[in-house]
Protein backbone atom coordinates (compact mmCIF):
# COMPACT_ATOMS: atom_id res chain seq x y z
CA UNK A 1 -42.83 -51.14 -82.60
CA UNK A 2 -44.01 -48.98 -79.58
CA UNK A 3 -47.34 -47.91 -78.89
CA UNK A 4 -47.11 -44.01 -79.35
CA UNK A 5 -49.27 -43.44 -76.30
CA UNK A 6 -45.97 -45.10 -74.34
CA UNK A 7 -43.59 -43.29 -72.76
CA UNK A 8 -39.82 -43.69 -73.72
CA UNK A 9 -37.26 -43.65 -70.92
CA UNK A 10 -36.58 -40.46 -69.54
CA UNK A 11 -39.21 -38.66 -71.00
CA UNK A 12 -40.81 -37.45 -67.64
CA UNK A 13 -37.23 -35.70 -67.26
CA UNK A 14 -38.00 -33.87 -70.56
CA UNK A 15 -40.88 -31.73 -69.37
CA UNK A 16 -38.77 -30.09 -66.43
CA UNK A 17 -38.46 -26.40 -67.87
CA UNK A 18 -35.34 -24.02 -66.95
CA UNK A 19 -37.33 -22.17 -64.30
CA UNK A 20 -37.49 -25.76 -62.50
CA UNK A 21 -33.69 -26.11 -63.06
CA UNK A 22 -33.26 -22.49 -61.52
CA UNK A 23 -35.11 -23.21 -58.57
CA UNK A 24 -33.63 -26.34 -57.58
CA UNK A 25 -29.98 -24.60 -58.11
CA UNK A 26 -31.01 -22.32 -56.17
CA UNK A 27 -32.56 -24.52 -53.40
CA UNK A 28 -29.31 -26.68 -53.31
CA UNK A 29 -26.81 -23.84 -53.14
CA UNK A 30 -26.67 -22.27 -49.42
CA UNK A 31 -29.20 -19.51 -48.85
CA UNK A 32 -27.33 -16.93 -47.78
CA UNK A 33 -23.31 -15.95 -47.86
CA UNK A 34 -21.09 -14.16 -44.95
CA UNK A 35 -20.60 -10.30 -45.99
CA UNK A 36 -17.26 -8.82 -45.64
CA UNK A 37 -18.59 -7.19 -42.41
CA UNK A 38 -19.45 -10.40 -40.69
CA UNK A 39 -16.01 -12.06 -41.94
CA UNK A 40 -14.26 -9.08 -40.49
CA UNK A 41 -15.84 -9.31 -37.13
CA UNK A 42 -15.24 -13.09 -37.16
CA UNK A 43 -11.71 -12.64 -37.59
CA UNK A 44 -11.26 -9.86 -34.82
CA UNK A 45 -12.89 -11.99 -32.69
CA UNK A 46 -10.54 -14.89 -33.11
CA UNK A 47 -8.05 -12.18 -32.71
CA UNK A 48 -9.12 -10.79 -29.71
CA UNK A 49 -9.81 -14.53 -28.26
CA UNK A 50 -5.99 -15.16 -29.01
CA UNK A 51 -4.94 -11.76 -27.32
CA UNK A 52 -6.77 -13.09 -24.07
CA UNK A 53 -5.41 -16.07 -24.28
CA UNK A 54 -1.77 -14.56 -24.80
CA UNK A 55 -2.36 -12.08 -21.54
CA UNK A 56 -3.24 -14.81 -19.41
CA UNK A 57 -0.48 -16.82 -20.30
CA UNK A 58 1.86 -13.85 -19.62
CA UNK A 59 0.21 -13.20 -16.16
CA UNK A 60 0.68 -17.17 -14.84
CA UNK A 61 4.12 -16.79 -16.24
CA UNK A 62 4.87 -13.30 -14.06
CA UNK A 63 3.44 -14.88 -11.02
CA UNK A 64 5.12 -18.19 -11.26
CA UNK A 65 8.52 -16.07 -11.95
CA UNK A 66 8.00 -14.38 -8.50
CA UNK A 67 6.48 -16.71 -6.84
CA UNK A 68 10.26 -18.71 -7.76
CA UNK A 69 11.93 -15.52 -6.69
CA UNK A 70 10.09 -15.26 -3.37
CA UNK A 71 11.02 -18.65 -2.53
CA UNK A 72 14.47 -18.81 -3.49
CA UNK A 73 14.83 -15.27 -1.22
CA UNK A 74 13.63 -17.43 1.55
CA UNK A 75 15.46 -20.62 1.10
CA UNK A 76 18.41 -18.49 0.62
CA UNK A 77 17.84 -17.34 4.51
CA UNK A 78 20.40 -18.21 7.34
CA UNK A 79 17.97 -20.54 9.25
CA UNK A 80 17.68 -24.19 9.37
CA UNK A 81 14.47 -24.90 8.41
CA UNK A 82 11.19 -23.71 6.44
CA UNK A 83 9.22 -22.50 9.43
CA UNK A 84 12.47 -20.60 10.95
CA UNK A 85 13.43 -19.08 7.50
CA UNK A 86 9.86 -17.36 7.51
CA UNK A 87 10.22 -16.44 11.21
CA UNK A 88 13.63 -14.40 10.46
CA UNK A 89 11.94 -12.93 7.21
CA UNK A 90 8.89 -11.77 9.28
CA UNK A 91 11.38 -10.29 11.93
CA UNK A 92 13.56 -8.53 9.69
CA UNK A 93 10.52 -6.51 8.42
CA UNK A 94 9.34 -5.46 11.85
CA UNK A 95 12.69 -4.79 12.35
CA UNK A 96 13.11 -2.78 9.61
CA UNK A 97 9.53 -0.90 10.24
CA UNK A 98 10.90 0.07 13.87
CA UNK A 99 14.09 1.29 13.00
CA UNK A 100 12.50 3.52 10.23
CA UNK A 101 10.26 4.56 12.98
CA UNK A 102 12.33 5.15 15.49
CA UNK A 103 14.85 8.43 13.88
CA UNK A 104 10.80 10.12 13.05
CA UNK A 105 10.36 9.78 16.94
CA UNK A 106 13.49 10.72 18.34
CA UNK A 107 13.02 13.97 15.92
CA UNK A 108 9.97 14.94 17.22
CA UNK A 109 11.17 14.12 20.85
CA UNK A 110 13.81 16.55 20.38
CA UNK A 111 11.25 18.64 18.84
CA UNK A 112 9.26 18.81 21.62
CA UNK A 113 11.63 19.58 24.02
CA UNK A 114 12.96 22.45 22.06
CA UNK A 115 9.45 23.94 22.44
CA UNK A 116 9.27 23.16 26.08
CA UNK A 117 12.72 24.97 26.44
CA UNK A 118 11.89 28.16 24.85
CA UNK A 119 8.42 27.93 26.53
CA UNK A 120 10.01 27.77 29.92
CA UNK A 121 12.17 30.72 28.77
CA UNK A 122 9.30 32.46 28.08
CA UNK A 123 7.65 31.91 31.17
CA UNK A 124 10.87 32.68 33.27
CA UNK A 125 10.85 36.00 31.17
CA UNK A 126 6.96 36.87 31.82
CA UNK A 127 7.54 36.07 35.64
CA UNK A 128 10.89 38.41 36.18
CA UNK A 129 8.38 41.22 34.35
CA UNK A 130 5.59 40.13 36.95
CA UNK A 131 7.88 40.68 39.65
CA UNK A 132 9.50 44.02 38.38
CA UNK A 133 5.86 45.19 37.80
CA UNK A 134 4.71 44.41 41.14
CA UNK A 135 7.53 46.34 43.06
CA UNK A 136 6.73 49.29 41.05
CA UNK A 137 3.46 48.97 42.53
CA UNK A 138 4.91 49.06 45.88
CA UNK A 139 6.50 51.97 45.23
CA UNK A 140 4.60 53.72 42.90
CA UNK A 141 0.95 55.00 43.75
CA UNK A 142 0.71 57.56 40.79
CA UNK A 143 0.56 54.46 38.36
CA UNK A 144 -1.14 51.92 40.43
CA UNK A 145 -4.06 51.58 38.58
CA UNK A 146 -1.58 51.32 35.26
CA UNK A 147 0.72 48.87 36.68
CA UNK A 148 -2.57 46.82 38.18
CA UNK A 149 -3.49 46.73 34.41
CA UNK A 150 -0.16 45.77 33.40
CA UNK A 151 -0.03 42.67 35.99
CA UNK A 152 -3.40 41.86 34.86
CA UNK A 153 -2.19 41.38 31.36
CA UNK A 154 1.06 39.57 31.98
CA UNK A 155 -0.40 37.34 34.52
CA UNK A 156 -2.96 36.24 31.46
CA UNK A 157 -0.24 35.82 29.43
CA UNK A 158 1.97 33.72 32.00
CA UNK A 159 -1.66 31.87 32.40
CA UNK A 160 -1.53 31.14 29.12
CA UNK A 161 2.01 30.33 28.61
CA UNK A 162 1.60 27.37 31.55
CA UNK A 163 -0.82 26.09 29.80
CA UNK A 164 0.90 25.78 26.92
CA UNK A 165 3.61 24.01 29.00
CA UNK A 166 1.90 21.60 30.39
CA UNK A 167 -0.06 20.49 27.54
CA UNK A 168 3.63 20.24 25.96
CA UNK A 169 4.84 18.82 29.03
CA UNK A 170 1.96 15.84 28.46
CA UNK A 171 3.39 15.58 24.96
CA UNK A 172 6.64 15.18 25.43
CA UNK A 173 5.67 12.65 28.19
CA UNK A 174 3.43 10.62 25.71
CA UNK A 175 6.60 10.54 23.41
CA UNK A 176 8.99 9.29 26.23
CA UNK A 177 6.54 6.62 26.71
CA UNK A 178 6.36 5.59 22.86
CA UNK A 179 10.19 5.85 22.88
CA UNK A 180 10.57 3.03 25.50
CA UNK A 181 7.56 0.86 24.57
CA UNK A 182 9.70 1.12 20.84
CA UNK A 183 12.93 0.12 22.85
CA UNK A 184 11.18 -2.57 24.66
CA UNK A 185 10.17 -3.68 21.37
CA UNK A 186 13.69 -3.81 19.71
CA UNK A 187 14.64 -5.84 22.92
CA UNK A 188 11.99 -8.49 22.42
CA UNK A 189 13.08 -8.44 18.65
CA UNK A 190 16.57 -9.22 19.28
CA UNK A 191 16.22 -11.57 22.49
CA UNK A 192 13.81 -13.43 19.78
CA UNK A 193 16.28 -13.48 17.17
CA UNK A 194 18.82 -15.12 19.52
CA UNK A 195 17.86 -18.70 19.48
CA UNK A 196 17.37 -18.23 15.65
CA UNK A 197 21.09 -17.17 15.22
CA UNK A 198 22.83 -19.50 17.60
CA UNK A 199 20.63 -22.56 15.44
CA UNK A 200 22.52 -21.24 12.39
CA UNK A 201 25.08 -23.78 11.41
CA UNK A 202 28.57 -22.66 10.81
CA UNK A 203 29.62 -22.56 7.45
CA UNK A 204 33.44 -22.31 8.24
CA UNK A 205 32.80 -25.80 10.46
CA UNK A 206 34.21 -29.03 9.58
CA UNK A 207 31.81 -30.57 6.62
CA UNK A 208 29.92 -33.81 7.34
């Protein structure tokens, strides 16, 4: 027989109350839980992560799609090699930047010398009244003083009216000179294109 003052085999587990057990439950399960509001904002952010992700993928794609475009534009070029393909491809665009040019200019040429046309008429007109005004002051003294007036006033205005002339007279000078530095250019353009185009190989030659 045991002693009674012994203790049996799991009798230290016997004096563990249900407060002890609570605590320890509670102590092994995790402290806190995720609320709906931080599950929801977990989510979106995935979401938002793969939206990124989906954009950026989209924008190598566009580039790589014209970057391929770009350079089948340029291999598709009547030149024989990279570096003359470019060359014709950078011509063509000044080209086509001066000849858009060009019909603005020769519209404000002719512009111009419309103005300088009527301006001259105009100045024809004020002189033939100049000189009708002076030989009525030769032959008029009752309305001298009148007619001196009268000269005064259209010799402004014919004053006025050269001036106006000349400074259209500059302009239209100033768009000669624009006019033939763009022809010069379009020379230059197509003396430069020259050797390009004659190094184009036939295509209706005898293949190799």
């Amino acid at each position: 027989m045991r002693a009674r003052g012994g203790s049996e085999p799991g009798a230290e587990h016997s004096d563990i109350t249900e407060d002890d057990e609570e605590r320890l439950l509670a102590q092994a399960l995790p402290t806190s839980q995720p609320t709906d509001a931080e599950a929801h904002h977990g989510i979106a952010g995935k979401l938002a992560t793969q939206g990124q992700a989906t954009r950026i993928s989209w924008s190598f794609m566009t580039l790589g799609i014209t970057l391929s475009l770009l350079y089948i534009v340029i291999w598709t070029l009547p030149a024989p090699s990279m570096y003359s393909k470019v060359a014709l491809l950078r011509q063509s665009w000044h080209l086509s930047e001066v000849l858009r040019e060009s019909p603005t200019l020769r519209k404000q040429l002719e512009g111009a010398e419309a103005e300088l046309v009527a301006l001259r008429a105009k100045v024809k007109e004020a002189k033939s009244k100049s000189d009708a005004l002076q030989a009525q002051v030769g032959t008029s003294d009752n309305t001298k003083s009148q007619l001196q007036s009268q000269l005064e006033t259209v010799k402004a205005e014919v004053a006025t009216l050269q001036g106006q002339r000349k400074s259209f007279q500059q302009k239209l000078e100033e768009e000669k000179t624009r006019q033939q530095d763009l022809s010069a250019k379009m020379k230059k353009l197509k003396e430069a294109e020259l050797p390009v185009l004659n190094s184009i190989p036939d295509d209706d030659g005898p293949s190799t």
